[in-house]
Protein backbone atom coordinates (compact mmCIF):
# COMPACT_ATOMS: atom_id res chain seq x y z
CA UNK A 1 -5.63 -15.25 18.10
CA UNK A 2 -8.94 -16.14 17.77
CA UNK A 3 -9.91 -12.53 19.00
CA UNK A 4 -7.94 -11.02 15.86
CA UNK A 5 -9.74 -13.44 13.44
CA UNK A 6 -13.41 -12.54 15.17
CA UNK A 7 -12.25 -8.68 14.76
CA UNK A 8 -11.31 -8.91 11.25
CA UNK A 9 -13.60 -10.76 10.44
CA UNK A 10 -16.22 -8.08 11.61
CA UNK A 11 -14.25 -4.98 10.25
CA UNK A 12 -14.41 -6.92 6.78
CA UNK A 13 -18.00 -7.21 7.08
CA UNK A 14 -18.04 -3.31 8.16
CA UNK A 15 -16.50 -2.11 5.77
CA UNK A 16 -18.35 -3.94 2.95
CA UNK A 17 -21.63 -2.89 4.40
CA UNK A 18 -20.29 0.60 4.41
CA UNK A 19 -19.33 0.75 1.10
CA UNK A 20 -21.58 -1.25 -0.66
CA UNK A 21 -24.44 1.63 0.58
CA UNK A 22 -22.11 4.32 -0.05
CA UNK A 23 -21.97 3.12 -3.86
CA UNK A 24 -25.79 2.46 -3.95
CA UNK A 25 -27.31 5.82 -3.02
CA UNK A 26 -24.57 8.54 -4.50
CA UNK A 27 -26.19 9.82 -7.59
CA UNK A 28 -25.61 8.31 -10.94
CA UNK A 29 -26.40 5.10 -11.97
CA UNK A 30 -24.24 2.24 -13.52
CA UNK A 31 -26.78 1.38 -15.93
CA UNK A 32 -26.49 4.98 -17.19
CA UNK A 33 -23.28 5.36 -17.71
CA UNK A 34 -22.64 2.28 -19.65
CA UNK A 35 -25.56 3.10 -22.15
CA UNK A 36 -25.01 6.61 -22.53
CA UNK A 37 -27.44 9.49 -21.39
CA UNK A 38 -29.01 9.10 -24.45
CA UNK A 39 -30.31 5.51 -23.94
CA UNK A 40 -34.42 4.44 -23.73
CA UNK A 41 -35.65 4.17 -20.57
CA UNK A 42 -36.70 0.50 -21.67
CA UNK A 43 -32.99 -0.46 -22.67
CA UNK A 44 -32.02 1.07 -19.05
CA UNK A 45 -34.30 -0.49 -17.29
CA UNK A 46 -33.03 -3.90 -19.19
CA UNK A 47 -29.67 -3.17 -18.46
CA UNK A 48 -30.38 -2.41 -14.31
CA UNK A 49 -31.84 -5.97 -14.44
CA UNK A 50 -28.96 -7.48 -16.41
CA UNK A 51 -26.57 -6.12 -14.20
CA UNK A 52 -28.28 -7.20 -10.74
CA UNK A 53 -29.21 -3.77 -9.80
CA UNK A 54 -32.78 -4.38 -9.51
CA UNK A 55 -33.85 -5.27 -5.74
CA UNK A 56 -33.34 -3.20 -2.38
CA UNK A 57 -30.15 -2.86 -1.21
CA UNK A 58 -30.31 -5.27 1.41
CA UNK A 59 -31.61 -7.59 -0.82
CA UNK A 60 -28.38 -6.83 -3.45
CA UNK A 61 -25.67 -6.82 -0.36
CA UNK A 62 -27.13 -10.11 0.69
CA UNK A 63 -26.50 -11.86 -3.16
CA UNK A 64 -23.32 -10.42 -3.22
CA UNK A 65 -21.67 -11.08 0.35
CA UNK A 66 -23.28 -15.09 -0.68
CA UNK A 67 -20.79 -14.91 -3.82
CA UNK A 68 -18.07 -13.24 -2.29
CA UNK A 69 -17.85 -15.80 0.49
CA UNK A 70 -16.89 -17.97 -1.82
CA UNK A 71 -14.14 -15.88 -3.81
CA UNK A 72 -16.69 -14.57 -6.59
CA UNK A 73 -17.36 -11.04 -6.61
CA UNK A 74 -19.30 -11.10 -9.69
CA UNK A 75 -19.06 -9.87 -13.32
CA UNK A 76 -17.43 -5.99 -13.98
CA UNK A 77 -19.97 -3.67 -14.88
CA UNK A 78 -16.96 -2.25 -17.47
CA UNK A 79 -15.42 -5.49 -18.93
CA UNK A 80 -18.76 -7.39 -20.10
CA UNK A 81 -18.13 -11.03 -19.43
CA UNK A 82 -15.02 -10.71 -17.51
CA UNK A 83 -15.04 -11.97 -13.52
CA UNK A 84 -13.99 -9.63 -10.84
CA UNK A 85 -11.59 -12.11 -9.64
CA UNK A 86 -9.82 -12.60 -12.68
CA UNK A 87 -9.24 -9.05 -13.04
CA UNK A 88 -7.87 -9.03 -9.61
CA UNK A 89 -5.84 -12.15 -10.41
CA UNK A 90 -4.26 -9.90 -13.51
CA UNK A 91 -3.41 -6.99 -11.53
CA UNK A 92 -2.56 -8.14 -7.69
CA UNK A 93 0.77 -9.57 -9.13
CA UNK A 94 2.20 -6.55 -10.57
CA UNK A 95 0.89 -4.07 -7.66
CA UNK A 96 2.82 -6.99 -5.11
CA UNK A 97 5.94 -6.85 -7.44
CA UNK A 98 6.34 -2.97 -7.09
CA UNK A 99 5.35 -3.30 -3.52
CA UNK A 100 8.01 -5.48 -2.35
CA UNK A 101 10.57 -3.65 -4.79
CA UNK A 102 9.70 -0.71 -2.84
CA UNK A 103 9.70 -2.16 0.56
CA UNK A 104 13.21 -3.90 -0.40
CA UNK A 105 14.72 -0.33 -1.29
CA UNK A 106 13.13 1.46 1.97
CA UNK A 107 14.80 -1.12 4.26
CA UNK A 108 17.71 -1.91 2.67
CA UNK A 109 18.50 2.81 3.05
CA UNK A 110 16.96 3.72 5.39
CA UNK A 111 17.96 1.75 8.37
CA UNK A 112 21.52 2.17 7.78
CA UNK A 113 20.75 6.07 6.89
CA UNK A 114 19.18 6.29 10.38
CA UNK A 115 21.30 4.70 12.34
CA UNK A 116 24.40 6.27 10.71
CA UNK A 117 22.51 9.34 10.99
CA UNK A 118 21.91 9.16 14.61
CA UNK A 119 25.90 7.86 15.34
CA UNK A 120 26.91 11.17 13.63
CA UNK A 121 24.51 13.15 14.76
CA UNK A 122 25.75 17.30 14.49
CA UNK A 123 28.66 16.35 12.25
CA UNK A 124 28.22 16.87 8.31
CA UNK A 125 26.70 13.53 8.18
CA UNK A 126 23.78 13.69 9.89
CA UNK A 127 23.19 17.46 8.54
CA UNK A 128 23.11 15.98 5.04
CA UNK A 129 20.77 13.04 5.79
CA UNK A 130 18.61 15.90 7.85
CA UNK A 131 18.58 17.70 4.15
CA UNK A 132 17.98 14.60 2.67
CA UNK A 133 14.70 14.01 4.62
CA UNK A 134 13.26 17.07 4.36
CA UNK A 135 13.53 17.89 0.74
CA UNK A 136 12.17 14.39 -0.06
CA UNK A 137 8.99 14.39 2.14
CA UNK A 138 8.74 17.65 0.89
CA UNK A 139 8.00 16.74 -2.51
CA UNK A 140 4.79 15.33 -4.30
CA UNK A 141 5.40 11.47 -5.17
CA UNK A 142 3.22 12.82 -8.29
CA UNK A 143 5.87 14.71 -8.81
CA UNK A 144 8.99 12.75 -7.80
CA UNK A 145 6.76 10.11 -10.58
CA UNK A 146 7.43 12.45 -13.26
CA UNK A 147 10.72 13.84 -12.26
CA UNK A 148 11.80 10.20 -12.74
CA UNK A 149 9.89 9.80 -15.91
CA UNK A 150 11.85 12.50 -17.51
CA UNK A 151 14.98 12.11 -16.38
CA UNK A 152 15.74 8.50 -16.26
CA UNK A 153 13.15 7.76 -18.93
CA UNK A 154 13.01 10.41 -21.49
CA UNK A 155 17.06 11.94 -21.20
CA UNK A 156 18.70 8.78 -20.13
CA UNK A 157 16.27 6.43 -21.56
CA UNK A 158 17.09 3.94 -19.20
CA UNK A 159 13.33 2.62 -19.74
CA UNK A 160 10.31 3.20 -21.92
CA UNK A 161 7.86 5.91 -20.43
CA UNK A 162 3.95 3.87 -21.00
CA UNK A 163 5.75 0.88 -22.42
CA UNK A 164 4.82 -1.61 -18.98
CA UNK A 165 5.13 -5.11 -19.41
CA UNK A 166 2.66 -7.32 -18.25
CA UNK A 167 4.96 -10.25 -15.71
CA UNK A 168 3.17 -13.34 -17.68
CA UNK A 169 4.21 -11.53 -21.06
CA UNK A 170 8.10 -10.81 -19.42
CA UNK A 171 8.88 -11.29 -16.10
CA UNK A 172 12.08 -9.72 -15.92
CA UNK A 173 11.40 -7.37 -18.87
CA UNK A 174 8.05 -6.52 -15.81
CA UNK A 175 10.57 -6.33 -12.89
CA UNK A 176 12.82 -3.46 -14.75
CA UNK A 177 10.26 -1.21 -15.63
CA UNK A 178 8.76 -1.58 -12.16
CA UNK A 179 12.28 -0.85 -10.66
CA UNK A 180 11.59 3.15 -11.83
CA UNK A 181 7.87 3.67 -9.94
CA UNK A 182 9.38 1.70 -7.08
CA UNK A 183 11.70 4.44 -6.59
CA UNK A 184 9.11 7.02 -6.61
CA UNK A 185 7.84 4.79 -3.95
CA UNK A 186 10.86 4.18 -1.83
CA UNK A 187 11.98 7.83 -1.82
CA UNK A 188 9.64 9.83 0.32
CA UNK A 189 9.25 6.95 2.46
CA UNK A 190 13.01 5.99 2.87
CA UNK A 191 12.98 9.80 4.48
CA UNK A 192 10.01 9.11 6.74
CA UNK A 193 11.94 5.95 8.33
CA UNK A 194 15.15 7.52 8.40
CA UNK A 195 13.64 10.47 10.39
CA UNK A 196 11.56 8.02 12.59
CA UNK A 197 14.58 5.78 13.19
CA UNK A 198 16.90 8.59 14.19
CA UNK A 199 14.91 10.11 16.40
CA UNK A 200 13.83 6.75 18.12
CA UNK A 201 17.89 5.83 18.71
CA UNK A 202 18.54 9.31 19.77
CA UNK A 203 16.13 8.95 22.44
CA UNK A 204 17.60 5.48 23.48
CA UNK A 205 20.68 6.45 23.57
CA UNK A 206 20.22 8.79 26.86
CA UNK A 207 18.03 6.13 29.04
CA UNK A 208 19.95 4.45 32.01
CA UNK A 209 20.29 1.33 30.62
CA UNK A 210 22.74 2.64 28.31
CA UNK A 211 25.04 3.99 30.42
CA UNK A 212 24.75 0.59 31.91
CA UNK A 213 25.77 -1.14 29.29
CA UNK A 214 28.89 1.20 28.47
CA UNK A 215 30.21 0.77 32.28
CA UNK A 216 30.30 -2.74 31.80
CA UNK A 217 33.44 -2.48 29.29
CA UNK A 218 30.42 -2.94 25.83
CA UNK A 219 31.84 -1.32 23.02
CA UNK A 220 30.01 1.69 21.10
CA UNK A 221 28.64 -0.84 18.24
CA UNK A 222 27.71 -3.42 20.42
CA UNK A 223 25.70 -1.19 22.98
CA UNK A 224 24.09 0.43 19.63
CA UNK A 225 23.10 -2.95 17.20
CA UNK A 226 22.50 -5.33 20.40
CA UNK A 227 20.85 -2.56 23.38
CA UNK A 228 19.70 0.23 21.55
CA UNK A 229 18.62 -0.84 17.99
CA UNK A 230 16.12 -3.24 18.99
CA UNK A 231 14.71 -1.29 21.58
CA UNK A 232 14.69 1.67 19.21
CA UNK A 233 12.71 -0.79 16.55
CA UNK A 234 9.71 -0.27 18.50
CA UNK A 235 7.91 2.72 18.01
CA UNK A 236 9.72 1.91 14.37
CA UNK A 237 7.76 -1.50 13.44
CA UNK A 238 4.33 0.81 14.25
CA UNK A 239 5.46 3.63 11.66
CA UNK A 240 6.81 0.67 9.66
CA UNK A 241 3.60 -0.78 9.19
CA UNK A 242 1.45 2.06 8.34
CA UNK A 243 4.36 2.65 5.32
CA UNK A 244 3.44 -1.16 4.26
CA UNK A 245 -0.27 -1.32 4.54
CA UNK A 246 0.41 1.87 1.88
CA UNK A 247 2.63 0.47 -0.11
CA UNK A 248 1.09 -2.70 -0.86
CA UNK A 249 -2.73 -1.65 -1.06
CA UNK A 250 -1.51 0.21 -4.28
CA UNK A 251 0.16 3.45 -5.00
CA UNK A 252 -2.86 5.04 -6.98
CA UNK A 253 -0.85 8.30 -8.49
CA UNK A 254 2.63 6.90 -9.16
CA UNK A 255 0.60 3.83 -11.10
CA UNK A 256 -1.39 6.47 -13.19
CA UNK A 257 2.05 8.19 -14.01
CA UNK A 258 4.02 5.28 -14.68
CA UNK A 259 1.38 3.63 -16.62
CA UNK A 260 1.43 0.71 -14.56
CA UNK A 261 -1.78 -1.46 -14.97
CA UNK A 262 -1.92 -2.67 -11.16
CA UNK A 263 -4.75 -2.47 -8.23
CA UNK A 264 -4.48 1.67 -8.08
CA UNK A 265 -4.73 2.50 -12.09
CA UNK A 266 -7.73 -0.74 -12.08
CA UNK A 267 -9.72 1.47 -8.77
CA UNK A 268 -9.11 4.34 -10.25
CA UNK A 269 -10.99 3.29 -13.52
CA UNK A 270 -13.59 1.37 -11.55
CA UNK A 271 -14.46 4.69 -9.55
CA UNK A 272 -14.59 6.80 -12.83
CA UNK A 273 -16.45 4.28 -14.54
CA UNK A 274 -18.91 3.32 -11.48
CA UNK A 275 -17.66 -0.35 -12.06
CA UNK A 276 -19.17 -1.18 -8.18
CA UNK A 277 -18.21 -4.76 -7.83
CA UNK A 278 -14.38 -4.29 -8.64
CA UNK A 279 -14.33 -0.96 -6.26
CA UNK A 280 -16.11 -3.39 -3.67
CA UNK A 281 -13.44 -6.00 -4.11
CA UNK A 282 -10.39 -3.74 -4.08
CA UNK A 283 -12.01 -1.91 -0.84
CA UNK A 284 -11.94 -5.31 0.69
CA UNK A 285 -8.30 -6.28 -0.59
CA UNK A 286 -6.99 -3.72 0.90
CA UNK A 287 -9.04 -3.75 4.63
CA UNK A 288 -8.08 -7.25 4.80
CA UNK A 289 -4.37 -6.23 3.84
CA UNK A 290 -4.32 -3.37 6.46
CA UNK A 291 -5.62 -5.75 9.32
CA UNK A 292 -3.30 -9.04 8.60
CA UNK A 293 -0.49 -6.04 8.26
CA UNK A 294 -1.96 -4.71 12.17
CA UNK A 295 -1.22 -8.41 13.27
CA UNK A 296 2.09 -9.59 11.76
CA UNK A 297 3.35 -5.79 13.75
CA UNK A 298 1.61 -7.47 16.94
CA UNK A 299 3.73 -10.71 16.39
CA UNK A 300 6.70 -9.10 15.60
CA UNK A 301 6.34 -6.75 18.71
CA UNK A 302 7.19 -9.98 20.43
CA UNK A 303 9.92 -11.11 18.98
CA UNK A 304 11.65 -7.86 19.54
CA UNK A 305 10.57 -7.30 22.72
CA UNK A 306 9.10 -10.01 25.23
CA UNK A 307 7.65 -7.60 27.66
CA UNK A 308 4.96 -7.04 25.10
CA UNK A 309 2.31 -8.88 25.27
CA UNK A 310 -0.38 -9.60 22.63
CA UNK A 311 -4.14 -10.48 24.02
């Protein structure tokens, strides 16, 4: 445990070092582009100072890894006078509504896709979930985004197109406008499991311990939900995770087509806009998220299977 903490703990640091010089010595400057090109090198100048980009960069990382420690990442170049944090605090809501929306929709299809997939597998069944899978990794979720748009939006109108609601204005009114980009979401990666899944129970189903189980008198749905499935969770909970740790850092494109003001459209913007201390802050979010992510899968390696064992 307290190996995991060090480690993350170190990778956090990392990572902000990394991209805090990344952001410092690509051309352009912040200053710049809030003025306008056509700004006096005196009111630039003022500016640089005003917004703490005066100093070396060691001296700049320092100030701002003080502040962050303790949960303020400073003022956004973009919104004068607005707090990093409370722009995160706006937007980390709705990007963890549509993320466990999504997450709810890939587990509640695709584990019983897989597994009925890999029961029937050759019949008509499994050839259509086989389709299924590949057409839907196949396509863009860019695409998929406005597929969805148009149909369900614009010919069945079953919501608004750009019309999001903010949760504190509507929380329900929030939750069924987010139900649409979490299906962009869930689609392509409902495929992904189901094709991970399948293949992990077909290859369980043909180890010795199966057989086993059968010539002991087990019938074929108790040697498959209490033998094979949680062996064949496994390699499953390590794909799993990788789906979350994208999921919940932010789907950038199917936010921008939606129209979905969470933590993707707000880095997005940053990036275009050079706002550095919100892209430094999102960066972070979403290390952190990937690394706590990395350790629940470690935990939950032992509760499905005790021969693992976590350092």
């Amino acid at each position: 445990m307290i190996k995991k903490i060090t480690t993350l703990i170190i990778t956090l640091l990392l990572v902000s070092v990394v991209t805090f010089v990344a952001f410092s010595v690509i051309p352009g400057d912040a200053a710049v582009a809030k003025l306008g090109s056509e700004a006096t090198p005196e009111r630039i100048e003022a500016m640089r100072e005003e917004m703490g980009l005066n100093g070396t960069i060691p001296e700049r990382y320092m100030r701002w890894l003080k502040g962050a420690v303790h949960g303020d990442f400073g003022e956004s170049y973009q919104y004068r006078g607005i707090q990093v944090s409370e722009l995160l605090a706006q937007r980390l809501p709705v990007t963890m509504l549509l993320a466990v929306l999504s997450l709810i929709l890939i587990l509640v299809f695709s584990i019983p896709l897989g597994i009925i997939s890999a029961r029937k597998e050759g019949t008509w069944v499994d050839v259509f979930v086989n389709l299924f899978t590949q057409i839907t990794m196949a396509i863009p979720a860019f695409f998929l985004g406005m597929l969805l748009t148009y149909v369900l939006g614009i010919v069945l109108k079953l919501f608004q197109p750009g019309k999001f609601i903010m949760p504190q204005d509507d929380f329900w009114g929030c939750l069924r406008y987010l139900l649409f980009p979490a299906i962009a979401i869930a689609i392509p990666k409902i495929a992904m499991v189901v094709k991970f899944l399948r293949n992990s129970v077909l290859s369980e189903v043909k180890k010795d311990y199966v057989r086993t189980a059968y010539s002991k008198g087990n019938c074929t749905k108790k040697v498959l939900y209490i033998h094979v499935f949680q062996n064949a969770l496994i390699p499953v909970i390590t794909f799993f995770a990788i789906v979350c740790a994208e999921v919940l850092s932010g789907s950038i494109v199917v936010e921008q087509v939606f129209g979905v003001t969470g933590i993707g459209r707000l880095l997005v913007t940053a990036i275009t806009n050079r706002d550095f201390p919100v892209v430094q802050a999102v960066v972070l979010y979403v290390t952190a998220l990937v690394i706590i992510i990395n350790f629940v899968v470690d935990m939950l390696y032992q509760l499905v299977d005790p021969r693992v064992r976590t350092e």
